[in-house]
PDB file of N, CA and C in Angstrom:
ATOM      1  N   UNK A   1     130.695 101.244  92.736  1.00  0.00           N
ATOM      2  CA  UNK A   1     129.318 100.853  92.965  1.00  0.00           C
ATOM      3  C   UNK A   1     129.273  99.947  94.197  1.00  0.00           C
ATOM      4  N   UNK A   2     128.439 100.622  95.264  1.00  0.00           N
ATOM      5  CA  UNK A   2     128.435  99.973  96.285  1.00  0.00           C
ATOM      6  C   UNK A   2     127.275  98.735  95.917  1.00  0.00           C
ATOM      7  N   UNK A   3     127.903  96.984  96.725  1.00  0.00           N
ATOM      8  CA  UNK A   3     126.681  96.446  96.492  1.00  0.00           C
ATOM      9  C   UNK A   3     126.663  95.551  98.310  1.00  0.00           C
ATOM     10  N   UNK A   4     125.250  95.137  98.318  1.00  0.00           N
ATOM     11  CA  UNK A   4     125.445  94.945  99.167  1.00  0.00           C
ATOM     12  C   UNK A   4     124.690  93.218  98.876  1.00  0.00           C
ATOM     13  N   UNK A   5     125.257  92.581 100.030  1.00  0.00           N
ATOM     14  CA  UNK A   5     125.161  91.146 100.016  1.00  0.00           C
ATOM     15  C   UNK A   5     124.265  90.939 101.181  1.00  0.00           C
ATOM     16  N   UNK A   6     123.228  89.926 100.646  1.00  0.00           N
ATOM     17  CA  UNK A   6     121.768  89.582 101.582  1.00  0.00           C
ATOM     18  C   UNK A   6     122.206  87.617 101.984  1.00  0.00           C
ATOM     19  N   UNK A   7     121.958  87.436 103.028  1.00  0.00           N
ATOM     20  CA  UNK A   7     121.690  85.659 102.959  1.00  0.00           C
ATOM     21  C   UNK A   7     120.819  85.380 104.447  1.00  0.00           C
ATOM     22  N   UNK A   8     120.311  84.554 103.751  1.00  0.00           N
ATOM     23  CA  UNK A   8     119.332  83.904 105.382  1.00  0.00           C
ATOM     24  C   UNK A   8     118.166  83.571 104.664  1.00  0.00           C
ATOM     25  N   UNK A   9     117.650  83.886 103.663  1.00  0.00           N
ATOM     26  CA  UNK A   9     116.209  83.285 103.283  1.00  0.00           C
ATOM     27  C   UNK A   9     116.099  81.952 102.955  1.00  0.00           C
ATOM     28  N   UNK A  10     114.914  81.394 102.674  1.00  0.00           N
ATOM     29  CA  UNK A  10     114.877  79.858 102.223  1.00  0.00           C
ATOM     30  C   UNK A  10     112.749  79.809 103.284  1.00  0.00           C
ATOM     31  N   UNK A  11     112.520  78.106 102.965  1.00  0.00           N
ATOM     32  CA  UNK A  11     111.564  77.982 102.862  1.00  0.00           C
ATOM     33  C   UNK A  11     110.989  77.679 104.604  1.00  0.00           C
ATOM     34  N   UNK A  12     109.541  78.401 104.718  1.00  0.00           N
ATOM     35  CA  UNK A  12     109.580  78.595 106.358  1.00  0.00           C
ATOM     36  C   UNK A  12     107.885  78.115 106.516  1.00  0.00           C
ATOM     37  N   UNK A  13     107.636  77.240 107.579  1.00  0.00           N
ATOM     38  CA  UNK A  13     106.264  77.011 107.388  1.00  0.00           C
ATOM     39  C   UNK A  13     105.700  78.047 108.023  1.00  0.00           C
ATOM     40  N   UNK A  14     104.214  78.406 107.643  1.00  0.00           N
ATOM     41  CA  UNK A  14     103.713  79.652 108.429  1.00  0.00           C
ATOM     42  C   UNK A  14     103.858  79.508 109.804  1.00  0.00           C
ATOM     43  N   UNK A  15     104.016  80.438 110.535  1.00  0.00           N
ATOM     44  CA  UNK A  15     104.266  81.056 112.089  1.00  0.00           C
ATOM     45  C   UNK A  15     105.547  80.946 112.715  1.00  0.00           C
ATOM     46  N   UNK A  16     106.723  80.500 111.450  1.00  0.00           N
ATOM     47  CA  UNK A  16     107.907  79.713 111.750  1.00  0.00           C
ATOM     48  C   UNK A  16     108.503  81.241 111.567  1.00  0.00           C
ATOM     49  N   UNK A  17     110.183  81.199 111.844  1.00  0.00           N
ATOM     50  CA  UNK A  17     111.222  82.060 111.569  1.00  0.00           C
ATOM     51  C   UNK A  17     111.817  82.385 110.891  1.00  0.00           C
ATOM     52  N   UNK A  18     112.636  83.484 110.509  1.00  0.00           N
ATOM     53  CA  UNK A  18     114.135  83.361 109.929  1.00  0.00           C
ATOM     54  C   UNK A  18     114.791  84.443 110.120  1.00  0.00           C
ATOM     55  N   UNK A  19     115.821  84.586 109.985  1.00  0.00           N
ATOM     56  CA  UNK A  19     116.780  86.032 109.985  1.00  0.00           C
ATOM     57  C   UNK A  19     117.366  85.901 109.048  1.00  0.00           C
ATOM     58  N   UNK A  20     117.333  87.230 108.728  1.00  0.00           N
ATOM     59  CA  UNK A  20     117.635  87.645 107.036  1.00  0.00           C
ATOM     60  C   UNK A  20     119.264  88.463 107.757  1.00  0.00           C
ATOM     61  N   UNK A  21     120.297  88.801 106.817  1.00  0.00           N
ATOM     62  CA  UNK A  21     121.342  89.116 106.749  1.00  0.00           C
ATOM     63  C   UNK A  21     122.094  90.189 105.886  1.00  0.00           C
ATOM     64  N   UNK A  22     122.593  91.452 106.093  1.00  0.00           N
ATOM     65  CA  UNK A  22     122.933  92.154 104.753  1.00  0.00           C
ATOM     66  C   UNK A  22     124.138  92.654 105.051  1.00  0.00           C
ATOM     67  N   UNK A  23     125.246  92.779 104.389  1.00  0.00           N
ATOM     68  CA  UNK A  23     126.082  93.802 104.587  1.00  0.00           C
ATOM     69  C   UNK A  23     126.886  94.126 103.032  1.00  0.00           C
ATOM     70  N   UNK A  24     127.426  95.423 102.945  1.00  0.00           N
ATOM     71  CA  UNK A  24     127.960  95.923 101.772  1.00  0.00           C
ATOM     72  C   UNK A  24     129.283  95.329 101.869  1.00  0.00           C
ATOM     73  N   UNK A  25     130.055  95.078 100.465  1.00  0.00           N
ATOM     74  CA  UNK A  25     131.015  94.822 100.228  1.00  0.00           C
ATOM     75  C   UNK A  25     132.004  95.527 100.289  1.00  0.00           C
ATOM     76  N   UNK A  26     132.174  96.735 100.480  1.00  0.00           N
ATOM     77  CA  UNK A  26     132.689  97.635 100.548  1.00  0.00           C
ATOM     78  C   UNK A  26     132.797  98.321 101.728  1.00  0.00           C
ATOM     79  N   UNK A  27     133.633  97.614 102.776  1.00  0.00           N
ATOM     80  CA  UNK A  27     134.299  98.503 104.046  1.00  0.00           C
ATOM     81  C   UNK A  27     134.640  99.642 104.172  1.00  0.00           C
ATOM     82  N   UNK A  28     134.720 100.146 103.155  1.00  0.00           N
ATOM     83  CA  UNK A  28     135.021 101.840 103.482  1.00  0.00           C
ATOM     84  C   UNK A  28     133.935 102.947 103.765  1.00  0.00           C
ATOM     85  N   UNK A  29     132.537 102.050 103.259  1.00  0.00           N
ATOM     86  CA  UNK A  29     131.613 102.956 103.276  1.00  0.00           C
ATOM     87  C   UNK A  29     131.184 102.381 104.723  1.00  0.00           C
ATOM     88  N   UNK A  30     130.525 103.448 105.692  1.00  0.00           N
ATOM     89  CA  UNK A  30     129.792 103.160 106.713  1.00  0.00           C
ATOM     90  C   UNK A  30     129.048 104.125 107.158  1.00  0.00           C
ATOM     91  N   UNK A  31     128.434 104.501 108.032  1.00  0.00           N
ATOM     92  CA  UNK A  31     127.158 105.488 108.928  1.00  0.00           C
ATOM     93  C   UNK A  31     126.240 105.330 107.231  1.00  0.00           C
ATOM     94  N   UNK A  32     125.690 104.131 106.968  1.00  0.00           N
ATOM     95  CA  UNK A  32     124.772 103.811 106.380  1.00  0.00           C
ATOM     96  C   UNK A  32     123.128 103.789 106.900  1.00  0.00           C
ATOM     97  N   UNK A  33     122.051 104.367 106.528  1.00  0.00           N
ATOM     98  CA  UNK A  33     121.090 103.968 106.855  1.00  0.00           C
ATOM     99  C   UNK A  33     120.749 102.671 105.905  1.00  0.00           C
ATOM    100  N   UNK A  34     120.261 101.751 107.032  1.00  0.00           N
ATOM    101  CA  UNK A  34     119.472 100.191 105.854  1.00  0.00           C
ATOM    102  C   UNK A  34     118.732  99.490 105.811  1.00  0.00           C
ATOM    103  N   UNK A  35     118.015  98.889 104.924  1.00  0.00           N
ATOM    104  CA  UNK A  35     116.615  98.288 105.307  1.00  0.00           C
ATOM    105  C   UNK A  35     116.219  97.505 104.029  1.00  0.00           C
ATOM    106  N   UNK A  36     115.281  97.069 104.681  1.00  0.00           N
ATOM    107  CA  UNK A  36     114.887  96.442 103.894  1.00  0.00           C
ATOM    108  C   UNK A  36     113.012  96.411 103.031  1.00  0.00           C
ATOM    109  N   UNK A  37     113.496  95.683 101.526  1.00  0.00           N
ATOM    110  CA  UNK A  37     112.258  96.281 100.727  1.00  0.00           C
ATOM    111  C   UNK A  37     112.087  94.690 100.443  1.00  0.00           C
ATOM    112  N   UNK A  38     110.669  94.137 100.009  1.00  0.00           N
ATOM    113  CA  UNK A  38     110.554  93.004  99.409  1.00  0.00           C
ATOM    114  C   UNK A  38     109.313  93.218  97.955  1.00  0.00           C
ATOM    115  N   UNK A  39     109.283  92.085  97.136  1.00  0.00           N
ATOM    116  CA  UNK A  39     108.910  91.866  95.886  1.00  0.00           C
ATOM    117  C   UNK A  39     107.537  90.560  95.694  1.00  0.00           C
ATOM    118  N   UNK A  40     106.967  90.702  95.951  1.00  0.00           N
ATOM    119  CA  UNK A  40     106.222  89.531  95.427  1.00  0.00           C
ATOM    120  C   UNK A  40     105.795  89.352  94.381  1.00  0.00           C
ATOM    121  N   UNK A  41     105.154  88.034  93.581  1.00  0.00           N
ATOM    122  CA  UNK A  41     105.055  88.276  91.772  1.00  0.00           C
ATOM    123  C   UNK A  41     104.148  88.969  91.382  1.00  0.00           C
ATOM    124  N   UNK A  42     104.018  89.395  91.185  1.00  0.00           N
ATOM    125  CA  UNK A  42     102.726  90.080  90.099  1.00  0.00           C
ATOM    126  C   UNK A  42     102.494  91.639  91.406  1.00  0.00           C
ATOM    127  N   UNK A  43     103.505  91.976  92.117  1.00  0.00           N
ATOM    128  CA  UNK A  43     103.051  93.363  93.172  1.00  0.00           C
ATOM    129  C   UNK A  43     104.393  94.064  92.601  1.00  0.00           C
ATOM    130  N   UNK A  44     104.178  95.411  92.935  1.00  0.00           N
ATOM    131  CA  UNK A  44     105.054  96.400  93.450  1.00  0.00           C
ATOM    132  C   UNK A  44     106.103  96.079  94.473  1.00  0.00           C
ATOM    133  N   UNK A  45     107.715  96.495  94.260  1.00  0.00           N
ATOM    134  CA  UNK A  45     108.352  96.516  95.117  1.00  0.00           C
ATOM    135  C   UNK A  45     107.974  96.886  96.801  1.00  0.00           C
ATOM    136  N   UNK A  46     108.066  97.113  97.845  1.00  0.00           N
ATOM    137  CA  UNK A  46     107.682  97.530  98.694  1.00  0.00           C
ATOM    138  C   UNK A  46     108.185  97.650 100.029  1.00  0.00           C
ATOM    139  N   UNK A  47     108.095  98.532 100.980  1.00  0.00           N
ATOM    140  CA  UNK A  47     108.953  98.799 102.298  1.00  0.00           C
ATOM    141  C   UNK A  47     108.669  97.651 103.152  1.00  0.00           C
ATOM    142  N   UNK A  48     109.815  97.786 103.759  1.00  0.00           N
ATOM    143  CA  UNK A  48     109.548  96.360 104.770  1.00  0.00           C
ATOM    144  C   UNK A  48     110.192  97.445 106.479  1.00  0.00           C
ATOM    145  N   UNK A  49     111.229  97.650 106.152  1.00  0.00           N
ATOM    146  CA  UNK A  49     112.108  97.900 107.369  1.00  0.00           C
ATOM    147  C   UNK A  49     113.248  98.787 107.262  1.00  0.00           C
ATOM    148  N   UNK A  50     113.376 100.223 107.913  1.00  0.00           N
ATOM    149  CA  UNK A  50     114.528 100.788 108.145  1.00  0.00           C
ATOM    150  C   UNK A  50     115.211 101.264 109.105  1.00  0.00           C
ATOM    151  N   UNK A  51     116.480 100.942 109.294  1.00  0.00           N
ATOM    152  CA  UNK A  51     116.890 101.415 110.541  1.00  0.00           C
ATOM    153  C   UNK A  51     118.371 102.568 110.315  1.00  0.00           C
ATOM    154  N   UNK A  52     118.726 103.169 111.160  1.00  0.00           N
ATOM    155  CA  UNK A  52     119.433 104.356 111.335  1.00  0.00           C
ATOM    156  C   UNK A  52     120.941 103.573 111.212  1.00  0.00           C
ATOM    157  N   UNK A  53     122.012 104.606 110.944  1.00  0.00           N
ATOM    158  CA  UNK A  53     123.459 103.962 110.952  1.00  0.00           C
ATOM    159  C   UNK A  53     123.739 103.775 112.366  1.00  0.00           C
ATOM    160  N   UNK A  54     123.460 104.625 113.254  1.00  0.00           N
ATOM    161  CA  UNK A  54     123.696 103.885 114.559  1.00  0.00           C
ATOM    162  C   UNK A  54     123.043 103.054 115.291  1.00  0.00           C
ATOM    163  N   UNK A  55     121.440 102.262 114.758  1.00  0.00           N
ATOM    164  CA  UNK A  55     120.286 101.850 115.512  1.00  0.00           C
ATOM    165  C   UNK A  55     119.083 102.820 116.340  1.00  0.00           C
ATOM    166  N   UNK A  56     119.582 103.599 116.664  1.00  0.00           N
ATOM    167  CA  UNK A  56     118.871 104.918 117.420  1.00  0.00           C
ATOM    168  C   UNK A  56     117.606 104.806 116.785  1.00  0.00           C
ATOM    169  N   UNK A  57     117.238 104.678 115.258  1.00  0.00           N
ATOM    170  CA  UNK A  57     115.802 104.869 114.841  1.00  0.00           C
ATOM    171  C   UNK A  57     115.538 103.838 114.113  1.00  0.00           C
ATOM    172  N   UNK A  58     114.219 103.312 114.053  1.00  0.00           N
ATOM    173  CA  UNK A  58     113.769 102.207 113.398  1.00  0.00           C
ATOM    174  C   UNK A  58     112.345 102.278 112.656  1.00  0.00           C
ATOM    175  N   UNK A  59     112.002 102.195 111.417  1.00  0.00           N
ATOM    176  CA  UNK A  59     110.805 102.531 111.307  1.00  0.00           C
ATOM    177  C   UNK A  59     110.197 101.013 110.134  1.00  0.00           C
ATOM    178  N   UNK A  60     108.949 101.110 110.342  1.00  0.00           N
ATOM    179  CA  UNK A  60     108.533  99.185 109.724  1.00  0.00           C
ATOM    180  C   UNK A  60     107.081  99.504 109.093  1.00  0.00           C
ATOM    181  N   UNK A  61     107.051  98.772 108.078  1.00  0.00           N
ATOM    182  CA  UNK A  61     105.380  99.038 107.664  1.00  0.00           C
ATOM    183  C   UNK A  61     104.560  98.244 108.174  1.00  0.00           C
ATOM    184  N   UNK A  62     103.369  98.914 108.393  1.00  0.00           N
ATOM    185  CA  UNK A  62     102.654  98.729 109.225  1.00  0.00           C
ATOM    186  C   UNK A  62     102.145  97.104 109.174  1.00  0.00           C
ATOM    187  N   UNK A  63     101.992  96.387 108.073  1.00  0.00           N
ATOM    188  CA  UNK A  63     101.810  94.591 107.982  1.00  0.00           C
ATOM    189  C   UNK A  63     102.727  93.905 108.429  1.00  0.00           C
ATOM    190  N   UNK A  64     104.113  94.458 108.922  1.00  0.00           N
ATOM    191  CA  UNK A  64     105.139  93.167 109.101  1.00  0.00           C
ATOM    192  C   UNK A  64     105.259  94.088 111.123  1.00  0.00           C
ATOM    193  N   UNK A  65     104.592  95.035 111.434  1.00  0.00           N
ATOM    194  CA  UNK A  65     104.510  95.520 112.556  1.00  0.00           C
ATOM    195  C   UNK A  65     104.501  94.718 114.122  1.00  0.00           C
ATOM    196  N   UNK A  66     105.272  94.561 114.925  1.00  0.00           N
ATOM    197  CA  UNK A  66     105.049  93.369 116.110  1.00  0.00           C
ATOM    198  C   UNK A  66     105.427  92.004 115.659  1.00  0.00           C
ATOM    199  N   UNK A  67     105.932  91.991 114.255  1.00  0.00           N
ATOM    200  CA  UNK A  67     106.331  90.350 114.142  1.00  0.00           C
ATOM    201  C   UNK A  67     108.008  90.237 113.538  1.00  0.00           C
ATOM    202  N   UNK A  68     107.966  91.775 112.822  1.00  0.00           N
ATOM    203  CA  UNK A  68     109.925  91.872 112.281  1.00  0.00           C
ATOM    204  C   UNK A  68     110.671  92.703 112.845  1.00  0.00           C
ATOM    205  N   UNK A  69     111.812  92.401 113.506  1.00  0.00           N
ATOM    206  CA  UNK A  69     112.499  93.004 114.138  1.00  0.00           C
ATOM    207  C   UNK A  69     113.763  93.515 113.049  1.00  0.00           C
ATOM    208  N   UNK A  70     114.101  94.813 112.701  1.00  0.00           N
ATOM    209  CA  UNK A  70     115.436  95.313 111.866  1.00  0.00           C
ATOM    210  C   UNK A  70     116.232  95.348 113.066  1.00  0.00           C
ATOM    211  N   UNK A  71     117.468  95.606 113.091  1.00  0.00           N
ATOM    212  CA  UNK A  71     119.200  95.366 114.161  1.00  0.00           C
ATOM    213  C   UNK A  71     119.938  95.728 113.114  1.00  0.00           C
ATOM    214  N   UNK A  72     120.988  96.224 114.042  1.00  0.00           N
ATOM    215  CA  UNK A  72     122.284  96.322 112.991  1.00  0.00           C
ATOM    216  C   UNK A  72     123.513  95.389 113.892  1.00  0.00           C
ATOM    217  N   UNK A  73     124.515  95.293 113.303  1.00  0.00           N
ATOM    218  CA  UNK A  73     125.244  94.392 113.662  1.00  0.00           C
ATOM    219  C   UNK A  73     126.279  95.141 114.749  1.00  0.00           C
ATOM    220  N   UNK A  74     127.142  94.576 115.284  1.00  0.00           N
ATOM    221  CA  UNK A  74     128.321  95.304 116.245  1.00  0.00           C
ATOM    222  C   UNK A  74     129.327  96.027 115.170  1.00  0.00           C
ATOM    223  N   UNK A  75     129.397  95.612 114.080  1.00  0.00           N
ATOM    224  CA  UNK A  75     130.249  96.394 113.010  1.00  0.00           C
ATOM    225  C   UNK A  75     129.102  97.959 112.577  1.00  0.00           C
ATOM    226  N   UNK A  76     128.269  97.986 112.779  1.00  0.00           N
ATOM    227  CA  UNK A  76     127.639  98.503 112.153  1.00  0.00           C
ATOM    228  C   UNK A  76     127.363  98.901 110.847  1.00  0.00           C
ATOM    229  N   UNK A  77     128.163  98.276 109.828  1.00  0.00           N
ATOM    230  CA  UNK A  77     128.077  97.730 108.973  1.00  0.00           C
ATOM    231  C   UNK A  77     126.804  96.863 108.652  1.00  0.00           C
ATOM    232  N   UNK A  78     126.379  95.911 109.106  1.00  0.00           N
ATOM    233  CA  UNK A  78     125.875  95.106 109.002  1.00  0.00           C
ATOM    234  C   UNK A  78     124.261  95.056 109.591  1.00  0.00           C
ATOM    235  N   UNK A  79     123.248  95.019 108.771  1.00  0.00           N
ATOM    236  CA  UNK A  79     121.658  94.983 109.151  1.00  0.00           C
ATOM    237  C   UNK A  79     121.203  93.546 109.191  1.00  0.00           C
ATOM    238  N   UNK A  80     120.598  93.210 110.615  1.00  0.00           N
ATOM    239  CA  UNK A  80     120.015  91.977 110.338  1.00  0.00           C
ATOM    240  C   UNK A  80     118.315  92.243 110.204  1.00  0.00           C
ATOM    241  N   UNK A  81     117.139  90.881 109.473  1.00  0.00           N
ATOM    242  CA  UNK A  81     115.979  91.190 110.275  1.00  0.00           C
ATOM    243  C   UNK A  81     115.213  90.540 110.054  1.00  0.00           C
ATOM    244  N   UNK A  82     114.994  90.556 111.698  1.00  0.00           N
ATOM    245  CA  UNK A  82     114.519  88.854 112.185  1.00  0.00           C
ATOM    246  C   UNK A  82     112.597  88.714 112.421  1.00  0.00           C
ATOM    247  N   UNK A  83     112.529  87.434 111.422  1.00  0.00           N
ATOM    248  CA  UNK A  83     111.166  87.827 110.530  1.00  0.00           C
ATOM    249  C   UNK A  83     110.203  86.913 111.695  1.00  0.00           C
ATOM    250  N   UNK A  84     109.507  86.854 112.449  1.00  0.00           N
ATOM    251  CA  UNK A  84     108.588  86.072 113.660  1.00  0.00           C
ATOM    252  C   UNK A  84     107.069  85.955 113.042  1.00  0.00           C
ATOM    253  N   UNK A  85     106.783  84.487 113.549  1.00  0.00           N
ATOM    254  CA  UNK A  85     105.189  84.602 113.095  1.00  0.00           C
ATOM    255  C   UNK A  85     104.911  84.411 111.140  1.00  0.00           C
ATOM    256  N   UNK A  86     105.708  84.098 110.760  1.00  0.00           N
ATOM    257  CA  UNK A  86     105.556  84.515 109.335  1.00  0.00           C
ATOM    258  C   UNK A  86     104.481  84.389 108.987  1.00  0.00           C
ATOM    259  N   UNK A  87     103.744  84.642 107.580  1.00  0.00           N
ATOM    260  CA  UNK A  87     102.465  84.341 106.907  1.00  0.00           C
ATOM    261  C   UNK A  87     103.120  84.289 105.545  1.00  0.00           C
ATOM    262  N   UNK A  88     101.981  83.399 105.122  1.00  0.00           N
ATOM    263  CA  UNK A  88     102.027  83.210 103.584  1.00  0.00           C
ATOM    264  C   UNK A  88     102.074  84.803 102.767  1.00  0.00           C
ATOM    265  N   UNK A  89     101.442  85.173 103.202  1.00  0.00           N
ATOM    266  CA  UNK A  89     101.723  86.823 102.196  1.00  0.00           C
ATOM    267  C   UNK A  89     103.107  87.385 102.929  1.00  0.00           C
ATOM    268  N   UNK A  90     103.895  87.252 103.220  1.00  0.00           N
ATOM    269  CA  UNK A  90     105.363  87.644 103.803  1.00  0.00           C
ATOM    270  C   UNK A  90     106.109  87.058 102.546  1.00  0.00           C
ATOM    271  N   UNK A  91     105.780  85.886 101.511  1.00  0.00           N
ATOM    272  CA  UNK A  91     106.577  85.197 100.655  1.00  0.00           C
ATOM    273  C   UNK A  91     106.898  86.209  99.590  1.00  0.00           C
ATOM    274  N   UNK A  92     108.240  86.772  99.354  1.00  0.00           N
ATOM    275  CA  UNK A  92     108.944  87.796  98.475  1.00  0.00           C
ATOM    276  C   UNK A  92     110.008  87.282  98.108  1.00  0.00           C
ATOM    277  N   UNK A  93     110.858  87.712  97.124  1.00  0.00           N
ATOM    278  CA  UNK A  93     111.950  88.468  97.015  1.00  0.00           C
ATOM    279  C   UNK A  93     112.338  89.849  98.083  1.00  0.00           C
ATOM    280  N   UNK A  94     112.937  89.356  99.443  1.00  0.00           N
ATOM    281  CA  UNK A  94     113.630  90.656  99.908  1.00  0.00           C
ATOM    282  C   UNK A  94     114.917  91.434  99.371  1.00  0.00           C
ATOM    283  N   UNK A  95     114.851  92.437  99.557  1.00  0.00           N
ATOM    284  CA  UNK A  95     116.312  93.333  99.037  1.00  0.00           C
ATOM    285  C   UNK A  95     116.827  94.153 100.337  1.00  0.00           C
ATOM    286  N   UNK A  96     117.698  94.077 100.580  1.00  0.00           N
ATOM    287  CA  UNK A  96     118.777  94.733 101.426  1.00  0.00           C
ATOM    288  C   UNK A  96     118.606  96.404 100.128  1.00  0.00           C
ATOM    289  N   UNK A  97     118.613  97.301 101.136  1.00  0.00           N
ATOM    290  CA  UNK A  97     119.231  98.312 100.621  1.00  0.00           C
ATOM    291  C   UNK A  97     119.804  99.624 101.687  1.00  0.00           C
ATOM    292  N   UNK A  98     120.321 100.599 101.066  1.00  0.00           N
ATOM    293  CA  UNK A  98     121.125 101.732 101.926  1.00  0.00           C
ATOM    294  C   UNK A  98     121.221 102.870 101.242  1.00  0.00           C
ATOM    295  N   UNK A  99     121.311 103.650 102.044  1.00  0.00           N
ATOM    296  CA  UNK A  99     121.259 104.977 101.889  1.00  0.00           C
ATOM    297  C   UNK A  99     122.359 105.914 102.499  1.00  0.00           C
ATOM    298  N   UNK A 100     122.786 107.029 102.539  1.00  0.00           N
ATOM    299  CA  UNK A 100     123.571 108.061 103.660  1.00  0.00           C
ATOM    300  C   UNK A 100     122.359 108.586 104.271  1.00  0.00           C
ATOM    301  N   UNK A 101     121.347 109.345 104.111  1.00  0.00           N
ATOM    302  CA  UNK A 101     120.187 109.180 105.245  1.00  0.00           C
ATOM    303  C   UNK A 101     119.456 108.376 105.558  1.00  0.00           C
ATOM    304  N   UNK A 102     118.825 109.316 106.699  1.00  0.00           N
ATOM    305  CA  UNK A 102     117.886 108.189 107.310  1.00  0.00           C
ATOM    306  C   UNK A 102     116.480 108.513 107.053  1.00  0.00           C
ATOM    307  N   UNK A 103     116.032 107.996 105.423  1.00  0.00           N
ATOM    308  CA  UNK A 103     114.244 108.632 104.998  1.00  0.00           C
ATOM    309  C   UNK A 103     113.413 107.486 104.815  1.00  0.00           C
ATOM    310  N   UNK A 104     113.122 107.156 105.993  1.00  0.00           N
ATOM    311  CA  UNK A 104     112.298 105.302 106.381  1.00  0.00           C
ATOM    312  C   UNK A 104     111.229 105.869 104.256  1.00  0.00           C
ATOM    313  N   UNK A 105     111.257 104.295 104.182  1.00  0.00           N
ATOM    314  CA  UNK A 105     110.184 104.425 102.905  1.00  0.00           C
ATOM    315  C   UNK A 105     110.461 104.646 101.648  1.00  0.00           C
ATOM    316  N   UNK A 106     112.041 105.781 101.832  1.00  0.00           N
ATOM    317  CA  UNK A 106     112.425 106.017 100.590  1.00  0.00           C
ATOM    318  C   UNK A 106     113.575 105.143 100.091  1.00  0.00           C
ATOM    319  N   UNK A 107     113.618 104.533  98.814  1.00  0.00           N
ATOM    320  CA  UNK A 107     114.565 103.389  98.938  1.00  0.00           C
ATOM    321  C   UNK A 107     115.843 104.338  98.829  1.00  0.00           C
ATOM    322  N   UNK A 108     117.499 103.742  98.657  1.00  0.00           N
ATOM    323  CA  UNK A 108     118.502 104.544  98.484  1.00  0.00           C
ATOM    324  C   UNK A 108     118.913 103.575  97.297  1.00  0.00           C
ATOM    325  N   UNK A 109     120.314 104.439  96.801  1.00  0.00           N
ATOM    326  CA  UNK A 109     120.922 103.912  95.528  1.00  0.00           C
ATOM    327  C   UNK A 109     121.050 102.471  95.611  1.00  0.00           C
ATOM    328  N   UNK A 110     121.474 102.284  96.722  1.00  0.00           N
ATOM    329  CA  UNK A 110     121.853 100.965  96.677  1.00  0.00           C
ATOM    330  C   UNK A 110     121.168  99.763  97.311  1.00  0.00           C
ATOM    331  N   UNK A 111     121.462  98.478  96.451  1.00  0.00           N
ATOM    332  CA  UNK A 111     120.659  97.491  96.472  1.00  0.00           C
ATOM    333  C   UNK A 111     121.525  96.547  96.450  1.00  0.00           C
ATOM    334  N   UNK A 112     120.586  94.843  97.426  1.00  0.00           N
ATOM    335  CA  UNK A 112     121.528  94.086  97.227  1.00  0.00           C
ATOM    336  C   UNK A 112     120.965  93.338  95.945  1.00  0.00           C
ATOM    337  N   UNK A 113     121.026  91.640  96.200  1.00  0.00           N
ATOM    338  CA  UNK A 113     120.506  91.299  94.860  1.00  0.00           C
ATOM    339  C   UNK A 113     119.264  90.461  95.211  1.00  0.00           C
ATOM    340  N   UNK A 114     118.836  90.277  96.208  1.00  0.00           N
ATOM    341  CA  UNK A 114     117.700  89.854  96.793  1.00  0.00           C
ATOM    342  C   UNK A 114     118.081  88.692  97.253  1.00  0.00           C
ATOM    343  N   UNK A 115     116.665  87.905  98.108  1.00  0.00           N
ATOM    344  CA  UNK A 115     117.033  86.732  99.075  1.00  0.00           C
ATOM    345  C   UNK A 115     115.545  86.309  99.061  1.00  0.00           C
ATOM    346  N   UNK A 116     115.097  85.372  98.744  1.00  0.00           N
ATOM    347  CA  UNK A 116     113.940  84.448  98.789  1.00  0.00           C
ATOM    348  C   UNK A 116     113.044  83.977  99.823  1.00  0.00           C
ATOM    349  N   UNK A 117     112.424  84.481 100.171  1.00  0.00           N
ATOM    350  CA  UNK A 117     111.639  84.099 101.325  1.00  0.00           C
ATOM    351  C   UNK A 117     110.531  83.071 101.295  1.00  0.00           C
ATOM    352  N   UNK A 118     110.209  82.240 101.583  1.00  0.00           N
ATOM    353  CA  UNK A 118     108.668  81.413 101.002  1.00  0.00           C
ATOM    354  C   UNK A 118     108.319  80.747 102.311  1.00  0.00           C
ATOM    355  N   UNK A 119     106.836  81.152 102.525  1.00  0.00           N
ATOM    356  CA  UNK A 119     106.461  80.534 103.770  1.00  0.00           C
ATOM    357  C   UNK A 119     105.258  79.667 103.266  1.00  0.00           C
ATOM    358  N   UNK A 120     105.271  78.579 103.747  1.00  0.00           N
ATOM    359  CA  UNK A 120     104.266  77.248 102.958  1.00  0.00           C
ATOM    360  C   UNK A 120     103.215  76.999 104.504  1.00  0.00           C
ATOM    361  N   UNK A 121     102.325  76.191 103.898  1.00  0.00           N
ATOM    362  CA  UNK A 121     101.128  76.025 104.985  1.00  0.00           C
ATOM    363  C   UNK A 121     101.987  74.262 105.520  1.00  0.00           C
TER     364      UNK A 121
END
């Protein structure tokens, strides 16, 4: 069971930053597509960000559009994504997740265990 490990969240005042962090524990697996989904209380899971195993494609929903940037790392292994401008409705539970394709929207098996985001006034 692939899992994958998220860190970078914590508490951000609105219009402030952060970069979020993911990579799987498991080095053997790679040409991953990965991205990311977030949770807020009382909503539906939901798409945030996906990008291709080599970077080549990137696709983002349309509310976090012009302010979150997805990257993958020089290992390629590794997805970063770097959150600009925040707003109070950005405050989730994010999840790292991956796939072997690349189907922006559709989540894949695997998940990390989430990372906390909270943006305060």
């Amino acid at each position: 069971q692939v899992q994958l490990v998220e860190s970078g969240g914590g508490l951000v005042q609105a219009g402030g930053s952060l970069r979020l962090s993911c990579a799987p524990d498991a080095h053997i697996l790679i040409n991953l597509a990965m991205g990311w989904f977030r949770q807020a209380p009382g909503k539906e899971r939901e798409f945030v960000a996906m990008i291709d195993w080599n970077g080549a494609n990137t696709v983002y929903a349309d509310s976090v559009k012009g302010r979150f940037t997805v990257s993958r790392g020089d290992a390629k292994n590794t997805v970063f994504l770097q959150m600009n401008n925040l707003k109070l409705e950005d405050t989730a539970l994010y999840y790292c997740n991956a796939r072997r394709d690349f189907a922006p929207r559709v989540p894949g098996p695997y998940w990390g265990q989430g990372t906390q985001v909270t943006v305060f006034t």
